[in-house]
C-alpha atoms as a PDB file:
ATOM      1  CA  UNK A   1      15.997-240.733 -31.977  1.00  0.00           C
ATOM      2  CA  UNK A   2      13.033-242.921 -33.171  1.00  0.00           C
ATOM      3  CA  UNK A   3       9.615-243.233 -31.099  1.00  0.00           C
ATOM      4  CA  UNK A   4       8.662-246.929 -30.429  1.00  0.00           C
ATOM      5  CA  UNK A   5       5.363-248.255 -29.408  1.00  0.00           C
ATOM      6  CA  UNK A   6       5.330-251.842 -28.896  1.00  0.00           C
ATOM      7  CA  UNK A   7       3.702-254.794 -26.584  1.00  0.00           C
ATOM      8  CA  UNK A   8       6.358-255.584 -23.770  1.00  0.00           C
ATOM      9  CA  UNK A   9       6.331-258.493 -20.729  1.00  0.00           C
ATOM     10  CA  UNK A  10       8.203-256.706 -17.684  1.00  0.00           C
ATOM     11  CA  UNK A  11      10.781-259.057 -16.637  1.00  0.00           C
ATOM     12  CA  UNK A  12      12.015-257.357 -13.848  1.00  0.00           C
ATOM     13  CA  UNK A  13      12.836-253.413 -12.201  1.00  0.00           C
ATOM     14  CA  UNK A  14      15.279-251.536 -10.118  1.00  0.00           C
ATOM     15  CA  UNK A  15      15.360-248.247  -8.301  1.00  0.00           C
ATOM     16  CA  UNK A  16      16.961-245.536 -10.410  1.00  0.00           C
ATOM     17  CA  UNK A  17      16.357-242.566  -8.142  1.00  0.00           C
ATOM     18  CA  UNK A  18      13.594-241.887  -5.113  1.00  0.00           C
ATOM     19  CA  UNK A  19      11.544-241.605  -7.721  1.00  0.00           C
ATOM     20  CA  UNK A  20      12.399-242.949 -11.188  1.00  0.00           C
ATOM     21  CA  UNK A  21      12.833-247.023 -11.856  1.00  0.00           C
ATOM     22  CA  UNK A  22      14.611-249.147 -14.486  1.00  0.00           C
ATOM     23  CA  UNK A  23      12.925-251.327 -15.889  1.00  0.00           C
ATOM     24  CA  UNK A  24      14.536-254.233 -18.113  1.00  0.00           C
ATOM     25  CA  UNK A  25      11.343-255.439 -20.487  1.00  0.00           C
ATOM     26  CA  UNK A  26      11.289-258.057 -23.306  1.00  0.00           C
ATOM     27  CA  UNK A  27       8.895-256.792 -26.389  1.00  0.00           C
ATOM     28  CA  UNK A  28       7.499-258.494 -28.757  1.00  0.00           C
ATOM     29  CA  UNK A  29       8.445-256.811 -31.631  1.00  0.00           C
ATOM     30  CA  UNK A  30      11.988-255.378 -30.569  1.00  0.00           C
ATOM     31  CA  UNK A  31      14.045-257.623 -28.337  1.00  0.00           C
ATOM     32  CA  UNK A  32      14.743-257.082 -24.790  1.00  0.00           C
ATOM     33  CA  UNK A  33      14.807-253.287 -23.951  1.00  0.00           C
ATOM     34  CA  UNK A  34      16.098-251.443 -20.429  1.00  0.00           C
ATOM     35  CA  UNK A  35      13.224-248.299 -20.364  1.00  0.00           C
ATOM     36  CA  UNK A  36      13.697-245.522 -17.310  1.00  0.00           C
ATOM     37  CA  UNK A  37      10.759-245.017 -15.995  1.00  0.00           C
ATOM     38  CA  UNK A  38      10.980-241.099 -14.635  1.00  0.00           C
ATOM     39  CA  UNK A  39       8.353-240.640 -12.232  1.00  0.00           C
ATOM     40  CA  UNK A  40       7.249-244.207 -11.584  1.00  0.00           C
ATOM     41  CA  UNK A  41       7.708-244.603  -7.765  1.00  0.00           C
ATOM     42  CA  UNK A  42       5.906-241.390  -6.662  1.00  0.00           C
ATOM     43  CA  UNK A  43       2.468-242.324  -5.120  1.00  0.00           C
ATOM     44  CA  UNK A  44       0.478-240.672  -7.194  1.00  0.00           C
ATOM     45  CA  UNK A  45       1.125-240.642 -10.923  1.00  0.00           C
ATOM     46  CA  UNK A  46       3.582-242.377 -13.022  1.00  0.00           C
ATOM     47  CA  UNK A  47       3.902-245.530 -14.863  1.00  0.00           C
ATOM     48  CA  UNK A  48       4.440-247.961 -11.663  1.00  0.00           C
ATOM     49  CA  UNK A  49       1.436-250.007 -12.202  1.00  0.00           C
ATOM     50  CA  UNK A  50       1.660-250.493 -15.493  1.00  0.00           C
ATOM     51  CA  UNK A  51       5.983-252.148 -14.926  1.00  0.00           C
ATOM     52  CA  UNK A  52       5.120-254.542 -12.085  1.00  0.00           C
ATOM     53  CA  UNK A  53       6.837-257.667 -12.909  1.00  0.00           C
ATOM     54  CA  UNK A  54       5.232-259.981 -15.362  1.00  0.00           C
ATOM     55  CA  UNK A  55       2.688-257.548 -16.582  1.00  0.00           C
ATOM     56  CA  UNK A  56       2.029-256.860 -20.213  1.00  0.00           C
ATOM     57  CA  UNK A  57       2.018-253.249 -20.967  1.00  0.00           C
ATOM     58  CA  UNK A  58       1.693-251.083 -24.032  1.00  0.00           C
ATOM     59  CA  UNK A  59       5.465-249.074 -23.751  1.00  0.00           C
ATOM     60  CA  UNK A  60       6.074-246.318 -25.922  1.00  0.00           C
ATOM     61  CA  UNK A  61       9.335-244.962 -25.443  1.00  0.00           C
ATOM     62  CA  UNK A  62      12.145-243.125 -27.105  1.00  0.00           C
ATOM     63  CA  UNK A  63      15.175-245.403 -28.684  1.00  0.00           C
ATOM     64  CA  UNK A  64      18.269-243.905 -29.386  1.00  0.00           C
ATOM     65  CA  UNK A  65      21.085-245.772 -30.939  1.00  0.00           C
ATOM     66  CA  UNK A  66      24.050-247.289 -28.949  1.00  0.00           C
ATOM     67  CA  UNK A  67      22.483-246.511 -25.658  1.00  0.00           C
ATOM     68  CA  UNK A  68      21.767-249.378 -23.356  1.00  0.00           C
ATOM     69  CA  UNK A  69      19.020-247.191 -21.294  1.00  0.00           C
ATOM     70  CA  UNK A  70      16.158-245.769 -23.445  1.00  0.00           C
ATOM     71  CA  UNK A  71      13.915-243.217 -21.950  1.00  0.00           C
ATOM     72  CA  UNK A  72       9.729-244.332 -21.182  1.00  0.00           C
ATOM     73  CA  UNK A  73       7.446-241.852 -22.324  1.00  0.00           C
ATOM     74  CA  UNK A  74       4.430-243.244 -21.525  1.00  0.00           C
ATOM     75  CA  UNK A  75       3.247-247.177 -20.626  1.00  0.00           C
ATOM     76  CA  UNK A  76      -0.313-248.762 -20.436  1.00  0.00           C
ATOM     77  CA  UNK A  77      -1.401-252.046 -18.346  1.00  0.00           C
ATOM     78  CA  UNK A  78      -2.772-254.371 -21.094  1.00  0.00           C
ATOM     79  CA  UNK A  79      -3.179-257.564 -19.579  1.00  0.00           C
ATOM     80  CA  UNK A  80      -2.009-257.880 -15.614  1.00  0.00           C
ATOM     81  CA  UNK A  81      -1.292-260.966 -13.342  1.00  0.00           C
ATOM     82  CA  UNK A  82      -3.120-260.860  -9.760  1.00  0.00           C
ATOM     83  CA  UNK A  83      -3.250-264.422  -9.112  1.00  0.00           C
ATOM     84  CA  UNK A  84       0.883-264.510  -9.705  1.00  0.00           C
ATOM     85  CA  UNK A  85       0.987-262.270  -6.327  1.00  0.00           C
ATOM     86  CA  UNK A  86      -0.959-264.466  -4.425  1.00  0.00           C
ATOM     87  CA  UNK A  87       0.243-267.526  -5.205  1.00  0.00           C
ATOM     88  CA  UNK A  88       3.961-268.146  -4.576  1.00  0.00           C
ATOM     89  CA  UNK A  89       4.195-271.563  -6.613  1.00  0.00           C
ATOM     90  CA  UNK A  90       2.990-269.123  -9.459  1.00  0.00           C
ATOM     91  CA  UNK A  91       5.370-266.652  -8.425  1.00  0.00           C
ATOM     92  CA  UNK A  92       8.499-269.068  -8.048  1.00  0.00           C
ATOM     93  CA  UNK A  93       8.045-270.208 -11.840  1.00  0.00           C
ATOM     94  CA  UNK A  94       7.233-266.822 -13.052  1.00  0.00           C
ATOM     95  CA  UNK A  95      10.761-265.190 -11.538  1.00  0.00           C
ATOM     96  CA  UNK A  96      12.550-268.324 -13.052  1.00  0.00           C
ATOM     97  CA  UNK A  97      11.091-267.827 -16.637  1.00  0.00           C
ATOM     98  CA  UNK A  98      11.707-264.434 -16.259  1.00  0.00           C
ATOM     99  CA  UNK A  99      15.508-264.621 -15.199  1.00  0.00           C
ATOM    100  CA  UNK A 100      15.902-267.106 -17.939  1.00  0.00           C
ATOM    101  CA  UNK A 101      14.533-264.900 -20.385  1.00  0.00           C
ATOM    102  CA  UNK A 102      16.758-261.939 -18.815  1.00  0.00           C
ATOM    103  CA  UNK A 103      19.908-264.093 -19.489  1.00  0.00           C
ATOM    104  CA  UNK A 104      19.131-265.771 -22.524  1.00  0.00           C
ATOM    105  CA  UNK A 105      18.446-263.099 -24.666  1.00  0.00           C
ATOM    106  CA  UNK A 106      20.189-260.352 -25.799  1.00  0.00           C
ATOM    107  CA  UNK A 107      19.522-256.635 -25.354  1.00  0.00           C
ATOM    108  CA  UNK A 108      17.497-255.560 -29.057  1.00  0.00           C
ATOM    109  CA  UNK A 109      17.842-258.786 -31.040  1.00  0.00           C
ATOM    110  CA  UNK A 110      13.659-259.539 -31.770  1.00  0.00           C
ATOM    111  CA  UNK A 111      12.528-262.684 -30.389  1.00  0.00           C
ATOM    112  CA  UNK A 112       8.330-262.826 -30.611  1.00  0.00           C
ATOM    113  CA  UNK A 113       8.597-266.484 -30.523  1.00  0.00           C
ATOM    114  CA  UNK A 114      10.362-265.955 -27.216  1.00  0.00           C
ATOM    115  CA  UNK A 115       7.726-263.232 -26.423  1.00  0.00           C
ATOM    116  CA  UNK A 116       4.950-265.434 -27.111  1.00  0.00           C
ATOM    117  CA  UNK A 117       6.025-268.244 -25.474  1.00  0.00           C
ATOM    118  CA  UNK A 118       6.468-266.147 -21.837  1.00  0.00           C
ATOM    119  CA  UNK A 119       3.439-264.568 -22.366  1.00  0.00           C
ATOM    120  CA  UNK A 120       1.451-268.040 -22.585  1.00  0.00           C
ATOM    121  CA  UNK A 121       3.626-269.637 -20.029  1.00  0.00           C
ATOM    122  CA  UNK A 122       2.815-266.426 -17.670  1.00  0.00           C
ATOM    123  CA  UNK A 123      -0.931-266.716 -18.781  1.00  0.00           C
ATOM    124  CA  UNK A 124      -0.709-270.623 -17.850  1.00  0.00           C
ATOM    125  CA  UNK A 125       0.300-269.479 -14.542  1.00  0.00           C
ATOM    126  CA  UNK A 126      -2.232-267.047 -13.843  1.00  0.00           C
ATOM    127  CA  UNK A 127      -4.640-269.602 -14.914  1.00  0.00           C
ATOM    128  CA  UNK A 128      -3.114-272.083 -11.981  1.00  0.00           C
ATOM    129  CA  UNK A 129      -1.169-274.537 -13.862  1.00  0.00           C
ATOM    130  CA  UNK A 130       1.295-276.662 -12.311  1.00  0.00           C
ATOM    131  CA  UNK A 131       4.062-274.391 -11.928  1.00  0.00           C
ATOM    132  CA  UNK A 132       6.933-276.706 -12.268  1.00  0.00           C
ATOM    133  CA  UNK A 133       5.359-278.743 -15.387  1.00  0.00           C
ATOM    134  CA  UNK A 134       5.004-274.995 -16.466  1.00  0.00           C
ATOM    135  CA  UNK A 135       8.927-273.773 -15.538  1.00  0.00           C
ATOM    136  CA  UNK A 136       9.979-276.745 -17.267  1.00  0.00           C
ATOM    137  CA  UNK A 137       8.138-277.069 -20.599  1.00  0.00           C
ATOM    138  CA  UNK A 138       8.683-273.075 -21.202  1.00  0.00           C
ATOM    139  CA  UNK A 139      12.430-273.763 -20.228  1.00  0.00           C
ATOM    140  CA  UNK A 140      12.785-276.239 -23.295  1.00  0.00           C
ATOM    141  CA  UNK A 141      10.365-274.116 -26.029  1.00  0.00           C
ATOM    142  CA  UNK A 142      13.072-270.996 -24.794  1.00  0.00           C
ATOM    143  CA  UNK A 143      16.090-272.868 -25.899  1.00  0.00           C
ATOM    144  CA  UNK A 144      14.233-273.830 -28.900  1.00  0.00           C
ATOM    145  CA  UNK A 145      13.019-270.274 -30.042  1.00  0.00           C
ATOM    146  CA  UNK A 146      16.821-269.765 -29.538  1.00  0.00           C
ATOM    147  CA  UNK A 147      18.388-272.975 -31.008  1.00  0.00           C
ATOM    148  CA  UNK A 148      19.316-274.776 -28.503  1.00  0.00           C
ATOM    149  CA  UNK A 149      16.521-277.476 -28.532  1.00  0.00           C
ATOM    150  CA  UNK A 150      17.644-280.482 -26.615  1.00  0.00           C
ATOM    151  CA  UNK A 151      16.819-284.035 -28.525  1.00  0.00           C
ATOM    152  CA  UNK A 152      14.036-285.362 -26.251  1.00  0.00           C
ATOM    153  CA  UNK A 153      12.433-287.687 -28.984  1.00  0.00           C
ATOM    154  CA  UNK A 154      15.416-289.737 -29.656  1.00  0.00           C
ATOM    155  CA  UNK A 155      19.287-290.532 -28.651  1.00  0.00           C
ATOM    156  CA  UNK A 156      21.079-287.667 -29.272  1.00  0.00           C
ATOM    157  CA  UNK A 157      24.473-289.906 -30.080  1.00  0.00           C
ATOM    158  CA  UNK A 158      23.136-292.659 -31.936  1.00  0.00           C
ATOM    159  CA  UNK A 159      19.504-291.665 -32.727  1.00  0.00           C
ATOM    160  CA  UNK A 160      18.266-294.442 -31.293  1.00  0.00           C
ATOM    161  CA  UNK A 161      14.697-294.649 -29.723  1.00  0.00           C
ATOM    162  CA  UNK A 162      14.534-293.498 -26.392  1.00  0.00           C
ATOM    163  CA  UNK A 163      11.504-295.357 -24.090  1.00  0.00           C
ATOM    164  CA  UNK A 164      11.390-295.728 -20.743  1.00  0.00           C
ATOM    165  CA  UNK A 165      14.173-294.652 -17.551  1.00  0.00           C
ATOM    166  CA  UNK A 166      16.461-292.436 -19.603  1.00  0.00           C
ATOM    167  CA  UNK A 167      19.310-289.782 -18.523  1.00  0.00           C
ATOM    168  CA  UNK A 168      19.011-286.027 -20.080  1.00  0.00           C
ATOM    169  CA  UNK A 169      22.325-284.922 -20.323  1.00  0.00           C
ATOM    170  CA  UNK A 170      22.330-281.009 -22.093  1.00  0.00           C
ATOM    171  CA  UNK A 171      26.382-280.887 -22.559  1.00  0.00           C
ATOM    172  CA  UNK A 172      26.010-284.111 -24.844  1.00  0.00           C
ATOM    173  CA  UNK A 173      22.558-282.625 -26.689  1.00  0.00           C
ATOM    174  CA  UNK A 174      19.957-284.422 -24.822  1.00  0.00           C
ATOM    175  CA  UNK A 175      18.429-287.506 -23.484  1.00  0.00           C
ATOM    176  CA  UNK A 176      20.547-290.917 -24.301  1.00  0.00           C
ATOM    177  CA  UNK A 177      19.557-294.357 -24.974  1.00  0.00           C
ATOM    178  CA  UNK A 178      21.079-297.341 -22.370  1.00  0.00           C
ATOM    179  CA  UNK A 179      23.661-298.139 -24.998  1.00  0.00           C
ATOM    180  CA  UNK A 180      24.990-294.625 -24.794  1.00  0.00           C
ATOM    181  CA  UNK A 181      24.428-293.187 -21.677  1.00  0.00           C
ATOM    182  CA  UNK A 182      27.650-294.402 -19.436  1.00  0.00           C
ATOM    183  CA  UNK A 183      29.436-292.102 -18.236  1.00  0.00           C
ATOM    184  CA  UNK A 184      26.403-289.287 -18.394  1.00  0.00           C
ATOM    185  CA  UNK A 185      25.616-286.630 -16.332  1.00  0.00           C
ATOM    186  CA  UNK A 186      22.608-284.544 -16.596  1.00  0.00           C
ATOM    187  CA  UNK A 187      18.994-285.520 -14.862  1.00  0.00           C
ATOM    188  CA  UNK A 188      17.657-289.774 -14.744  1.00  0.00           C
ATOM    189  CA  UNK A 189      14.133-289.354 -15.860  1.00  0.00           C
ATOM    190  CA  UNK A 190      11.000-291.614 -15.373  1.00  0.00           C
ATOM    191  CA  UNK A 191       9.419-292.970 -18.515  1.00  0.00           C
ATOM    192  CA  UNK A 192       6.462-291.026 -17.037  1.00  0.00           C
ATOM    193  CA  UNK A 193       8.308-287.642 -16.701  1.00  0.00           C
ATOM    194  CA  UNK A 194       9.499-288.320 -20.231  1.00  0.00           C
ATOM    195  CA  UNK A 195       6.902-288.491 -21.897  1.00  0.00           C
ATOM    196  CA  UNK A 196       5.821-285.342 -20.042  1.00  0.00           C
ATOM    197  CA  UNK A 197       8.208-283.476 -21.323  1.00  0.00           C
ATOM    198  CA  UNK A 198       8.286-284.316 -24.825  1.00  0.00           C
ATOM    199  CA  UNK A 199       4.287-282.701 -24.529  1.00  0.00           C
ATOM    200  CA  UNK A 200       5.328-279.897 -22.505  1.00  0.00           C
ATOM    201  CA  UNK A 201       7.812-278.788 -25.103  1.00  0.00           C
ATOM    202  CA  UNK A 202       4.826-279.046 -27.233  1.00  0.00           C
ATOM    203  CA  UNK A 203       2.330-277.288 -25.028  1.00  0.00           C
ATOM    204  CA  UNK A 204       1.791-276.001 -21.668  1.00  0.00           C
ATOM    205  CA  UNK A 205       0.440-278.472 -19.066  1.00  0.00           C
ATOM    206  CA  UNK A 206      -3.105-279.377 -19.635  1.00  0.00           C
ATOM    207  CA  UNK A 207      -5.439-278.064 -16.504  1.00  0.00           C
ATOM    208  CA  UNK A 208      -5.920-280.492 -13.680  1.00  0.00           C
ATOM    209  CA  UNK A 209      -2.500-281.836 -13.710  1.00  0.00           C
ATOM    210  CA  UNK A 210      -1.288-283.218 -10.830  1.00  0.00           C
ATOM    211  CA  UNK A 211       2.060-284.314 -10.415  1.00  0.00           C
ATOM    212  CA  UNK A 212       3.975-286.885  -8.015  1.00  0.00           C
ATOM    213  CA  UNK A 213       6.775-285.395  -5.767  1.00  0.00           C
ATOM    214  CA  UNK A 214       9.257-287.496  -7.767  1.00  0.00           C
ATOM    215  CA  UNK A 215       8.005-286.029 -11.352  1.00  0.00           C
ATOM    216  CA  UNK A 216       8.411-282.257  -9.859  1.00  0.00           C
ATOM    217  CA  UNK A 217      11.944-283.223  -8.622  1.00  0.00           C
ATOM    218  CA  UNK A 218      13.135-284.440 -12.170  1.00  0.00           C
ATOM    219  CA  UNK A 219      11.354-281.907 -13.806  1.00  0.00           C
ATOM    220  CA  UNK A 220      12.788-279.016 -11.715  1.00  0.00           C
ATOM    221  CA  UNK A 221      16.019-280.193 -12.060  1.00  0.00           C
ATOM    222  CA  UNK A 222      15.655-280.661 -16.172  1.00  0.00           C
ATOM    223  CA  UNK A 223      14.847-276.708 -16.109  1.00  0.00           C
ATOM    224  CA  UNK A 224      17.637-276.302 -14.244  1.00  0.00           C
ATOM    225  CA  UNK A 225      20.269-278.364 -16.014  1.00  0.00           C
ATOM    226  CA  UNK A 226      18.901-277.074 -19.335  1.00  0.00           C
ATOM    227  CA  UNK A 227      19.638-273.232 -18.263  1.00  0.00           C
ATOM    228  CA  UNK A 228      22.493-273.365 -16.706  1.00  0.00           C
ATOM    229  CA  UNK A 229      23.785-274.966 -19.440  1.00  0.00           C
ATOM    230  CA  UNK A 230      23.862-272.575 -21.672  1.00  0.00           C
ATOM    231  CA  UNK A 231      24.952-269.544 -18.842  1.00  0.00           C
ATOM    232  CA  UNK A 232      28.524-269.293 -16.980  1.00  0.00           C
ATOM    233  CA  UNK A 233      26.635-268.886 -13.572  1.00  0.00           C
ATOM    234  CA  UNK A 234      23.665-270.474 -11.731  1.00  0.00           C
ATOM    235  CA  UNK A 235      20.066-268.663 -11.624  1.00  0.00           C
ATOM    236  CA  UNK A 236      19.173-266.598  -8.835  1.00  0.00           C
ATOM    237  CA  UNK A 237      15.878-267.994  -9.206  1.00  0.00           C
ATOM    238  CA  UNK A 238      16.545-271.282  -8.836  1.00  0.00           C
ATOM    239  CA  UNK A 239      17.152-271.428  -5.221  1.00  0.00           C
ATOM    240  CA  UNK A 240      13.665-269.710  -4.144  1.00  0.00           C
ATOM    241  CA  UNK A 241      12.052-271.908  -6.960  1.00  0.00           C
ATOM    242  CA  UNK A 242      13.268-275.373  -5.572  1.00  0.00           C
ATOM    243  CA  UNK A 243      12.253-273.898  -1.609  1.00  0.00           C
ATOM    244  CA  UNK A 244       9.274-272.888  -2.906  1.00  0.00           C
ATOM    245  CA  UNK A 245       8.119-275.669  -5.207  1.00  0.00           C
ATOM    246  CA  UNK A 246       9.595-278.703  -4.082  1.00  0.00           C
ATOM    247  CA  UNK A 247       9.740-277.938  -0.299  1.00  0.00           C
ATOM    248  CA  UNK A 248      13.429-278.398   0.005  1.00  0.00           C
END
């Protein structure tokens, strides 16, 4: 049984007993990891504070091979999210990156690309980003960390150049030029909302940016399409998220 100490995002918890929690984390250097927190819901004492979603914390914890549950022995808040709890546009994209991430990836395979990429997108929250420009351009740099990057720059058929009105269609690779598109599913994207997502799978939203109620429709439903592409069920997020962010 090895001791790990490593950086860890808390994607999300569950009651174990009256007074012990699960908590499913993603670190930076070891994967995704299920920790027991023993202890962690009394009032006084215990690690609660430090495994409240979307929180980075400094785990150490015990790792014993082929169990799915490792045991917590201690955890440390290092960087926490207020502004996520009072803001439920914040909150609705943070449970959907999180659930993605929670889906995605698979229990001790290392991902710090992934890791870094939630813990910007998280930090781009907590800074008040646009929460669905945010959702969606840390929805397309996940499926790249994990190789499913969707062609965005040009046809993913014919390779053609892609400008303007265009259809994203994730079971065919991407978005598709005119001459290629009939018969597409997918998400019908502005040339505006195009080009925003070809820099958002770049880089986070730039601050100040405002978007029209048509641009966070098409961009919702991108991150949407996108994930649930790649899963054999919808997200539980996803619901709340579109109530939350796009008033419907």
């Amino acid at each position: 049984m090895a001791q790990i100490t490593d950086n860890a995002i808390i994607l999300r918890t569950r009651p174990f007993s009256d007074t012990s929690i699960i908590a499913v984390v993603l670190t930076r250097s070891h994967g995704k990891v299920s920790v027991l927190a023993k202890g962690a819901r009394r009032i006084k004492g215990g690690a609660g504070a430090s495994l409240e979603p979307f929180t980075r914390a400094e785990l150490v914890y015990y790792d014993k091979p082929g169990r799915s549950l490792q045991t917590l022995a201690k955890s440390a808040i290092v960087d926490s999210t207020p502004a996520l709890s009072t803001s439920l546009g914040a909150t609705a994209a943070a449970n959907l990156a999180a659930e993605c991430v929670d889906r995605l990836v698979e229990e001790g395979e290392p991902h710090s690309d992934v890791y870094a990429a939630l813990a910007a997108s998280l930090g781009q929250l907590e800074a008040g980003r646009e929460p669905v420009a945010t959702a969606a351009g840390f929805v397309v740099r996940l499926l790249t960390c994990l190789g499913y990057s969707p062609s965005l720059a040009e046809c993913a058929e014919c390779g053609g150049a892609v400008e303007g009105t265009a259809v994203l269609d994730p079971r065919r690779g991407g978005v598709l030029c005119p001459q290629c598109d009939v018969g597409a599913g997918g998400v019908t994207l502005s040339g505006g909302s195009l080009t925003l997502l070809r820099r958002l799978a770049m880089a986070g939203p730039p601050a100040g940016l405002k978007l029209a109620p048509g641009q966070k429709r098409e961009l919702m439903a991108v991150a949407e399409v996108l994930i649930e592409g790649q899963l054999d069920r919808p997200l539980r997020s996803a619901n709340f998220a579109r109530q939350v962010l796009l008033g419907s």
